[in-house]
N, C-alpha and C. Protein backbone atom coordinates (compact mmCIF):
# COMPACT_ATOMS: atom_id res chain seq x y z
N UNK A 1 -53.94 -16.55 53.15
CA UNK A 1 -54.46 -17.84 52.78
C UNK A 1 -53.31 -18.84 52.73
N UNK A 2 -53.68 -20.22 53.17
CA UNK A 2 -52.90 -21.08 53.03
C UNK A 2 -52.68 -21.97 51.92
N UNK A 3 -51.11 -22.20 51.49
CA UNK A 3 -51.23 -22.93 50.26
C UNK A 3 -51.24 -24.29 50.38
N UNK A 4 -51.78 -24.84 49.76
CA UNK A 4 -51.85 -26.61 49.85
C UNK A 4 -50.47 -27.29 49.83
N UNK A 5 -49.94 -27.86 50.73
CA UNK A 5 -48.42 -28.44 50.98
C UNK A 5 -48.27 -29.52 49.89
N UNK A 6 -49.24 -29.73 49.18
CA UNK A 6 -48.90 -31.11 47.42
C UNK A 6 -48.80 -30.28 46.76
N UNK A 7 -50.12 -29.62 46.34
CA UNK A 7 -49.81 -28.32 44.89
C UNK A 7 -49.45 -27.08 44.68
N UNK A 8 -49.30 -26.90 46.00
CA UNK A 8 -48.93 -25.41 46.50
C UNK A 8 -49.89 -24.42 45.66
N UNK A 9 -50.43 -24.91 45.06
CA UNK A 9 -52.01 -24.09 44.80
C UNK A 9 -52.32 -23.40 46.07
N UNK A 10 -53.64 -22.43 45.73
CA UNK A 10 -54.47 -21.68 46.81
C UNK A 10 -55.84 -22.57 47.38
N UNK A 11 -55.71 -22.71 48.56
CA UNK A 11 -56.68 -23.14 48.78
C UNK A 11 -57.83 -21.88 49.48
N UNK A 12 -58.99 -22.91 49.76
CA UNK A 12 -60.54 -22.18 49.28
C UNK A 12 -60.85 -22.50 51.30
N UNK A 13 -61.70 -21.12 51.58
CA UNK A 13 -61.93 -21.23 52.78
C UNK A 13 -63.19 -21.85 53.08
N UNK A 14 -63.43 -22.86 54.54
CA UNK A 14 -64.56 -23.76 54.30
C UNK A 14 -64.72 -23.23 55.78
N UNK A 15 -66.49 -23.50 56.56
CA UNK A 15 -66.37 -23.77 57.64
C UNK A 15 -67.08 -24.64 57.82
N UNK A 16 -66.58 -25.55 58.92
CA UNK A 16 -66.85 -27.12 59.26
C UNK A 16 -67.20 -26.62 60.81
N UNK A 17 -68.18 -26.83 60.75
CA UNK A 17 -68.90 -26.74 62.58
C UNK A 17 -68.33 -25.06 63.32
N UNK A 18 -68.49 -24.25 62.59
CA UNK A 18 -67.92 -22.64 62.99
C UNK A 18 -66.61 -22.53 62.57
N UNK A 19 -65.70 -23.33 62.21
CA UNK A 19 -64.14 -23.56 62.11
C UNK A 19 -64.00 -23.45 60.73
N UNK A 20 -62.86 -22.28 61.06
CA UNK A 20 -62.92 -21.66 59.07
C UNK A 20 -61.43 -22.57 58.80
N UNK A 21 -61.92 -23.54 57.71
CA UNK A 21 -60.49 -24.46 57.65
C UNK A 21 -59.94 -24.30 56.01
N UNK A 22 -59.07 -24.49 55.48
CA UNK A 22 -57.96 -24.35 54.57
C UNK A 22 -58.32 -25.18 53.76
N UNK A 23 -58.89 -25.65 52.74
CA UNK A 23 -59.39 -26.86 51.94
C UNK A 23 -58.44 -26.91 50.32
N UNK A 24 -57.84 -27.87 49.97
CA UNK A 24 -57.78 -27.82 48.93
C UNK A 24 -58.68 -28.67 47.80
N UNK A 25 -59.22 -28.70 46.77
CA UNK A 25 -60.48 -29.28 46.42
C UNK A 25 -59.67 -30.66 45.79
N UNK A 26 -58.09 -30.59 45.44
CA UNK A 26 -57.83 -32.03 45.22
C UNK A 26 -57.13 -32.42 46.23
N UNK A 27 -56.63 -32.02 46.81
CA UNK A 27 -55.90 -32.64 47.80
C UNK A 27 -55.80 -33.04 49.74
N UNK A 28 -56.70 -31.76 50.24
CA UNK A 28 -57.14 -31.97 51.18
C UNK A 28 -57.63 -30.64 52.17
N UNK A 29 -57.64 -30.81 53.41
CA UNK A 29 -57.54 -30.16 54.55
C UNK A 29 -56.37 -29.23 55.51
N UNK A 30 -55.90 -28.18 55.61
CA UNK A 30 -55.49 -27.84 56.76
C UNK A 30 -55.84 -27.24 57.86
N UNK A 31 -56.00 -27.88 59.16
CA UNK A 31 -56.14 -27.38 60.18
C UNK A 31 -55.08 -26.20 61.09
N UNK A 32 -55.26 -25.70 61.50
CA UNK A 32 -54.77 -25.31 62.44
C UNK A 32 -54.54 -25.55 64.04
N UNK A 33 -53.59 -25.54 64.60
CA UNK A 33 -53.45 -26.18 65.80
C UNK A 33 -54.57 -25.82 66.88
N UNK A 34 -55.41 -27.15 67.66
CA UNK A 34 -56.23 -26.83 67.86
C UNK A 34 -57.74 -27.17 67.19
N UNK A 35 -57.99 -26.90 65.80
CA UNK A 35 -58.91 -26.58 65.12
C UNK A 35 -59.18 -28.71 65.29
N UNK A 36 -58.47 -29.36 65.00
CA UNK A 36 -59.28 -30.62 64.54
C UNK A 36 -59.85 -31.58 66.12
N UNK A 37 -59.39 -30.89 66.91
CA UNK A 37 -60.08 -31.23 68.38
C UNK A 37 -61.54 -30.30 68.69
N UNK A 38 -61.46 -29.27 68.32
CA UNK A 38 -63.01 -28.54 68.25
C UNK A 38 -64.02 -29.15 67.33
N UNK A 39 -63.05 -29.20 65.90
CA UNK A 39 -64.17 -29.85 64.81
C UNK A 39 -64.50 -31.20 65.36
N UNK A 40 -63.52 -31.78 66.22
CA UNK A 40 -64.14 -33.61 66.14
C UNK A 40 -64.97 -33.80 67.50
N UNK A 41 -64.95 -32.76 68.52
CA UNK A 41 -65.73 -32.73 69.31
C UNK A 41 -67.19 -32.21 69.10
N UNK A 42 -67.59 -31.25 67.97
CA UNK A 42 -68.60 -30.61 67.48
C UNK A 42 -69.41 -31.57 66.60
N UNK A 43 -68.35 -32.45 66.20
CA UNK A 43 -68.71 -33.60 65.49
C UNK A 43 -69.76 -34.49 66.06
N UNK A 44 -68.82 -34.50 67.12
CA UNK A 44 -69.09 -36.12 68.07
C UNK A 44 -70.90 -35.13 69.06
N UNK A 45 -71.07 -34.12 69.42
CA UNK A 45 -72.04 -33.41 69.62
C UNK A 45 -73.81 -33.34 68.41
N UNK A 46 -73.00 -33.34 66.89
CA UNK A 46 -73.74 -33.11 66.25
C UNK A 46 -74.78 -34.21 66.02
N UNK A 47 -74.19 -35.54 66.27
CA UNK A 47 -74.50 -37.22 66.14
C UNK A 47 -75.33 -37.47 67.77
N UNK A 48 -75.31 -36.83 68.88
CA UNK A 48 -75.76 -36.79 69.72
C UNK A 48 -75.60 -38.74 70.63
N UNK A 49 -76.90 -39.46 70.28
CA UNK A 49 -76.76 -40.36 70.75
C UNK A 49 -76.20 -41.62 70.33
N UNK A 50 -75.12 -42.44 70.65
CA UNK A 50 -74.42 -43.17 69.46
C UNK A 50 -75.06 -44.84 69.59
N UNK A 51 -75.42 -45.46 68.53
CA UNK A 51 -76.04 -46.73 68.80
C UNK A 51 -75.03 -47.83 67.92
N UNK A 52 -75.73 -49.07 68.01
CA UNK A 52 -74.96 -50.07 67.48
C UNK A 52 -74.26 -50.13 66.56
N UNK A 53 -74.63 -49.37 65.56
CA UNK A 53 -73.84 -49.10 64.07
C UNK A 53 -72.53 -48.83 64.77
N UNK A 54 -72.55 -48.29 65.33
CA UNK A 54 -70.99 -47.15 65.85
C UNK A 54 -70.13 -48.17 66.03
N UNK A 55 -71.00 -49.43 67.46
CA UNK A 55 -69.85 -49.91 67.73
C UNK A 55 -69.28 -51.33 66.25
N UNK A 56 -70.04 -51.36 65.73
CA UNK A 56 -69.94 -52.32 64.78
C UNK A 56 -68.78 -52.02 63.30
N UNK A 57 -68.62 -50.71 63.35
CA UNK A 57 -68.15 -49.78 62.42
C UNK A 57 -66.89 -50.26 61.71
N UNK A 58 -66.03 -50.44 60.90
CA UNK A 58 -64.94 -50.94 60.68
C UNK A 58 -63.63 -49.92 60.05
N UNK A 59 -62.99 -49.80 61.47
CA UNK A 59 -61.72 -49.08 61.28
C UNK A 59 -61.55 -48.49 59.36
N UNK A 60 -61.39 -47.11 59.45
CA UNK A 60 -60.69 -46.66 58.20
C UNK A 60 -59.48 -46.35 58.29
N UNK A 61 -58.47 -47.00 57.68
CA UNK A 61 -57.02 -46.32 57.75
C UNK A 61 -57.14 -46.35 56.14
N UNK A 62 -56.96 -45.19 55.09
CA UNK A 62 -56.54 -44.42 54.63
C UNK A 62 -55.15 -44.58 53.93
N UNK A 63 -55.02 -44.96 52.53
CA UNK A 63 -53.57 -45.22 52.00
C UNK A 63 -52.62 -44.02 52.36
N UNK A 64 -51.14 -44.26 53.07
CA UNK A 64 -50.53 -43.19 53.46
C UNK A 64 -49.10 -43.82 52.45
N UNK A 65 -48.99 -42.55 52.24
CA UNK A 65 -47.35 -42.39 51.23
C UNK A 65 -46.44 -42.24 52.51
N UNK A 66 -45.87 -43.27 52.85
CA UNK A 66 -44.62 -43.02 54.00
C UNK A 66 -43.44 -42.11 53.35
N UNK A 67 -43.36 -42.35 51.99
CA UNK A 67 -42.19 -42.08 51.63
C UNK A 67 -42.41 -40.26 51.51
N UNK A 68 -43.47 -39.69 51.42
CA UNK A 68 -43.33 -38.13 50.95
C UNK A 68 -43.39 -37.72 52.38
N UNK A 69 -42.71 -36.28 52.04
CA UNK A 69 -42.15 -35.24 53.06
C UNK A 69 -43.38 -34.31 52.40
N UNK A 70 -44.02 -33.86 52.99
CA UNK A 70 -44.61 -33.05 52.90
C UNK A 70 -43.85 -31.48 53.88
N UNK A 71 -44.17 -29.90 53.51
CA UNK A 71 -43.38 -29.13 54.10
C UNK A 71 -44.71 -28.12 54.67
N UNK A 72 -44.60 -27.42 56.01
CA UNK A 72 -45.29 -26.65 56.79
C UNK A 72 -45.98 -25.08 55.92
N UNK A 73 -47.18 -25.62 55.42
CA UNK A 73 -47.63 -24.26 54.38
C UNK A 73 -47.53 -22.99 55.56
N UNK A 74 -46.97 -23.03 56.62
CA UNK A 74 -46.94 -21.32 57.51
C UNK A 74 -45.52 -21.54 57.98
N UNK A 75 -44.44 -22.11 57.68
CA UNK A 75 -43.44 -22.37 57.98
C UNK A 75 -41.99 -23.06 57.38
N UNK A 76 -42.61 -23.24 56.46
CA UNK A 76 -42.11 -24.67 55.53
C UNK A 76 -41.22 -25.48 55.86
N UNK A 77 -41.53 -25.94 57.55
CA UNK A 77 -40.47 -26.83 58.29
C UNK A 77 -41.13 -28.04 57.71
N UNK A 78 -40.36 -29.10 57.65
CA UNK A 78 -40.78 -30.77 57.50
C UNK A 78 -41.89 -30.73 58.02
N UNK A 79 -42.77 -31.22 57.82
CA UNK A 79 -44.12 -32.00 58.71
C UNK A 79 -43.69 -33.48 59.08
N UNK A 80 -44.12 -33.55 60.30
CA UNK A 80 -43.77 -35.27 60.91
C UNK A 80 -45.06 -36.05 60.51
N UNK A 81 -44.79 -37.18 60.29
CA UNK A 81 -46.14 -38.35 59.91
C UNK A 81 -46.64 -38.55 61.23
N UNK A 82 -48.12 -38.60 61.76
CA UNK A 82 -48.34 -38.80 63.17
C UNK A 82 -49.30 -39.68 62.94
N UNK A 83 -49.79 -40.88 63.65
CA UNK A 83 -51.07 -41.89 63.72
C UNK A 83 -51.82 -40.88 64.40
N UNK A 84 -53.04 -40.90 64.36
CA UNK A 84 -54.10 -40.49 65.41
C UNK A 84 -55.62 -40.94 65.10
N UNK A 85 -55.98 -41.63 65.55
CA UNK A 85 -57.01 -42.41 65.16
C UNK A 85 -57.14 -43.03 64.33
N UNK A 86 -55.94 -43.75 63.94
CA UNK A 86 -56.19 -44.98 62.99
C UNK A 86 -55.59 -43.85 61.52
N UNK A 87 -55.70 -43.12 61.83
CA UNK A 87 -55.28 -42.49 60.14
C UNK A 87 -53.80 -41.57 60.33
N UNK A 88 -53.22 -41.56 59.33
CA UNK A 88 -51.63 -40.95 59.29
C UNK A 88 -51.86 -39.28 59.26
N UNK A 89 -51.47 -38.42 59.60
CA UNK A 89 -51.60 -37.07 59.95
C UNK A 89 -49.99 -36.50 59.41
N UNK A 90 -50.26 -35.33 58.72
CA UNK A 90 -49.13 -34.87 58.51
C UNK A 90 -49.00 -33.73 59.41
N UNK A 91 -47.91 -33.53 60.36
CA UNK A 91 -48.31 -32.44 61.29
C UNK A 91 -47.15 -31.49 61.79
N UNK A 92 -47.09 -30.08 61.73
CA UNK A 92 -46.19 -29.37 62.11
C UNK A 92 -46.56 -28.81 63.97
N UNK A 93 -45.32 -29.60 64.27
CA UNK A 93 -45.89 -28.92 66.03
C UNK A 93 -46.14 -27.73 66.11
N UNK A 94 -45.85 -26.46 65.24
CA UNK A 94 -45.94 -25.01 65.71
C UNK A 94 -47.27 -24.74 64.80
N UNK A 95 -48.10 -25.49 63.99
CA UNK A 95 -48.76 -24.64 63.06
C UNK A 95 -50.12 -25.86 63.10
N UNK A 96 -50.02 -26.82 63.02
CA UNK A 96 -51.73 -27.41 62.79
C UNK A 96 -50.87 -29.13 61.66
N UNK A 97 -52.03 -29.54 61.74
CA UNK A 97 -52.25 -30.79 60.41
C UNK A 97 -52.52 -30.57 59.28
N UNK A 98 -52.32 -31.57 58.01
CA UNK A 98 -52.59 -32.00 57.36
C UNK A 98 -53.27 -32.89 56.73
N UNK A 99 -54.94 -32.88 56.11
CA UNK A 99 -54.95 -34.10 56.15
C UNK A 99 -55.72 -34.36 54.64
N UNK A 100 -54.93 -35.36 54.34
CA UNK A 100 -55.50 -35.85 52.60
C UNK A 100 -56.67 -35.49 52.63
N UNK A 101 -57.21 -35.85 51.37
CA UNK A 101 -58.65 -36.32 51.17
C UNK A 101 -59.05 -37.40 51.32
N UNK A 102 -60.03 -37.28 52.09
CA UNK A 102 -60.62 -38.27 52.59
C UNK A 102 -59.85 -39.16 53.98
N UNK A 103 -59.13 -38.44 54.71
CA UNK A 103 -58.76 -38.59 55.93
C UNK A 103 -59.50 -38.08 57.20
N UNK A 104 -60.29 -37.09 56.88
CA UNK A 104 -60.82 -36.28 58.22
C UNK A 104 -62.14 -37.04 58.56
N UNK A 105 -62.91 -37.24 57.24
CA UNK A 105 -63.95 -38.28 57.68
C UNK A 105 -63.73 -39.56 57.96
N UNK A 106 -62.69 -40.28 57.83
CA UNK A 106 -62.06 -41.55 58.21
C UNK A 106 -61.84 -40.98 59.62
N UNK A 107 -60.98 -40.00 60.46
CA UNK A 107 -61.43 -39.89 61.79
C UNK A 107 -62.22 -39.87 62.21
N UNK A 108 -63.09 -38.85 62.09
CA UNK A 108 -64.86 -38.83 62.76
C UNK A 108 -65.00 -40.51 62.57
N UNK A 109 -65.00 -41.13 61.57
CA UNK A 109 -65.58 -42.65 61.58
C UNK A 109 -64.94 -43.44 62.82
N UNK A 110 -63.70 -43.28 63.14
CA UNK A 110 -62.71 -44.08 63.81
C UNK A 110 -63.40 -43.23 65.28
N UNK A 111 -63.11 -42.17 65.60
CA UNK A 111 -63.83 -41.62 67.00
C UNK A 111 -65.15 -42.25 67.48
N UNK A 112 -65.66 -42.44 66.27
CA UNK A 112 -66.74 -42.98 66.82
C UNK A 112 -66.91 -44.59 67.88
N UNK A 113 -65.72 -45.06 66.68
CA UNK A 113 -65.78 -46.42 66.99
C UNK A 113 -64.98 -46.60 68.39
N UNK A 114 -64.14 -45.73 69.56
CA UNK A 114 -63.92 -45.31 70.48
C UNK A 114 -65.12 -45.31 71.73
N UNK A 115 -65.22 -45.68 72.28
CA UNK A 115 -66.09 -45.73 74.07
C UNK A 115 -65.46 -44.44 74.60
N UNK A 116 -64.66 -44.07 74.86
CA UNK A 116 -64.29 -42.72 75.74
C UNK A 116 -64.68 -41.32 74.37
N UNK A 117 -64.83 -41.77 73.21
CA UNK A 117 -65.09 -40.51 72.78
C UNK A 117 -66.79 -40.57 72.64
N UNK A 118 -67.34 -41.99 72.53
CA UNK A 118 -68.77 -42.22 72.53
C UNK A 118 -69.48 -41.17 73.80
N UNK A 119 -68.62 -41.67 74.90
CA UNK A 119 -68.90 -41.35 76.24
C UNK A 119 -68.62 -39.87 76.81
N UNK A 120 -68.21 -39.23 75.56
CA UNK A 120 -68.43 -37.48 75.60
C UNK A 120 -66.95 -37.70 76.64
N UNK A 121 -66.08 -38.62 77.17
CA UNK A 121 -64.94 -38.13 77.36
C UNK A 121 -63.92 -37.27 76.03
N UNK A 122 -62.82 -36.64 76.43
CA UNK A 122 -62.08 -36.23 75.54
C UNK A 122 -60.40 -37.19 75.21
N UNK A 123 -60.43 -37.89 74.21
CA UNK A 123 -59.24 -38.77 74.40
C UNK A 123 -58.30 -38.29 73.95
N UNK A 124 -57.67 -37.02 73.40
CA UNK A 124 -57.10 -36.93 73.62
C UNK A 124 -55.88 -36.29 74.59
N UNK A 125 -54.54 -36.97 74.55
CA UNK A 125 -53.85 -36.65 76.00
C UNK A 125 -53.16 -35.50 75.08
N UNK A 126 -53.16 -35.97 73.95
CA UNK A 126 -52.36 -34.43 73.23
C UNK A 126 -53.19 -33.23 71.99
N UNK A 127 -54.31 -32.90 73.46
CA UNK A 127 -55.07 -32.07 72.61
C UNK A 127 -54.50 -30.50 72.09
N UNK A 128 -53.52 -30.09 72.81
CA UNK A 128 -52.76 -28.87 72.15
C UNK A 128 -52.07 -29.37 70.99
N UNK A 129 -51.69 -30.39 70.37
CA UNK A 129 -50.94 -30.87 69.29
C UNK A 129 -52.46 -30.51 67.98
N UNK A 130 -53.31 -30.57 68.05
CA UNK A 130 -54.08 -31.20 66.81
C UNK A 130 -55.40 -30.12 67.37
């Protein structure tokens, strides 16, 4: 099990669209590399046809602490701060993301508001990262 990179508490296993993900109940999400491109595509599947609301939607970006280092709960290398859809990502290239609470549904919101992800394209160019 993975420990939460704020409280280093245990986190609790969840599955989000078949994807067994790392949850901490105060602090957030870890994915695994990989895992948040399946969940946001399963996502974007589950919503099927997207109408006006979508495009009308208004960007969530998510208060981000620039200043904390967060460290790799399978590695404990630095995590780098990454944008990706409008929201800050804490992310270790060898192991998966990080993402607060209340960051993962601020993506799904922001994908939406996207035409190439509306349009069942896949945007991202760095889908082995996430």
């Amino acid at each position: 099990m993975i420990g939460c990179p704020i409280c280093h508490g245990e986190t609790h296993p969840q599955i989000l669209h078949g994807i067994n993900l790392d949850v901490c109940p105060k602090h957030g999400v870890w994915m695994d590399t990989g895992e948040l491109l399946l969940v946001s595509e399963a996502e974007r599947h589950k919503h099927g046809r997207f109408v006006l609301a979508d495009l009308l939607r208004q960007e969530q970006q998510p208060p981000v602490d620039a200043g904390r280092a967060l460290a790799c709960p399978c590695c404990d290398a630095p995590m780098v701060l990454e944008l990706y859809a409008g929201v800050h990502l804490d992310w270790c290239p060898n192991h998966g993301v990080w993402l607060d609470t209340g960051e993962l549904s601020a993506v799904f919101s922001n994908l939406r508001r996207d035409h190439r992800y509306r349009r069942g394209m896949t945007l991202r160019l760095w889908a082995a990262r996430y």
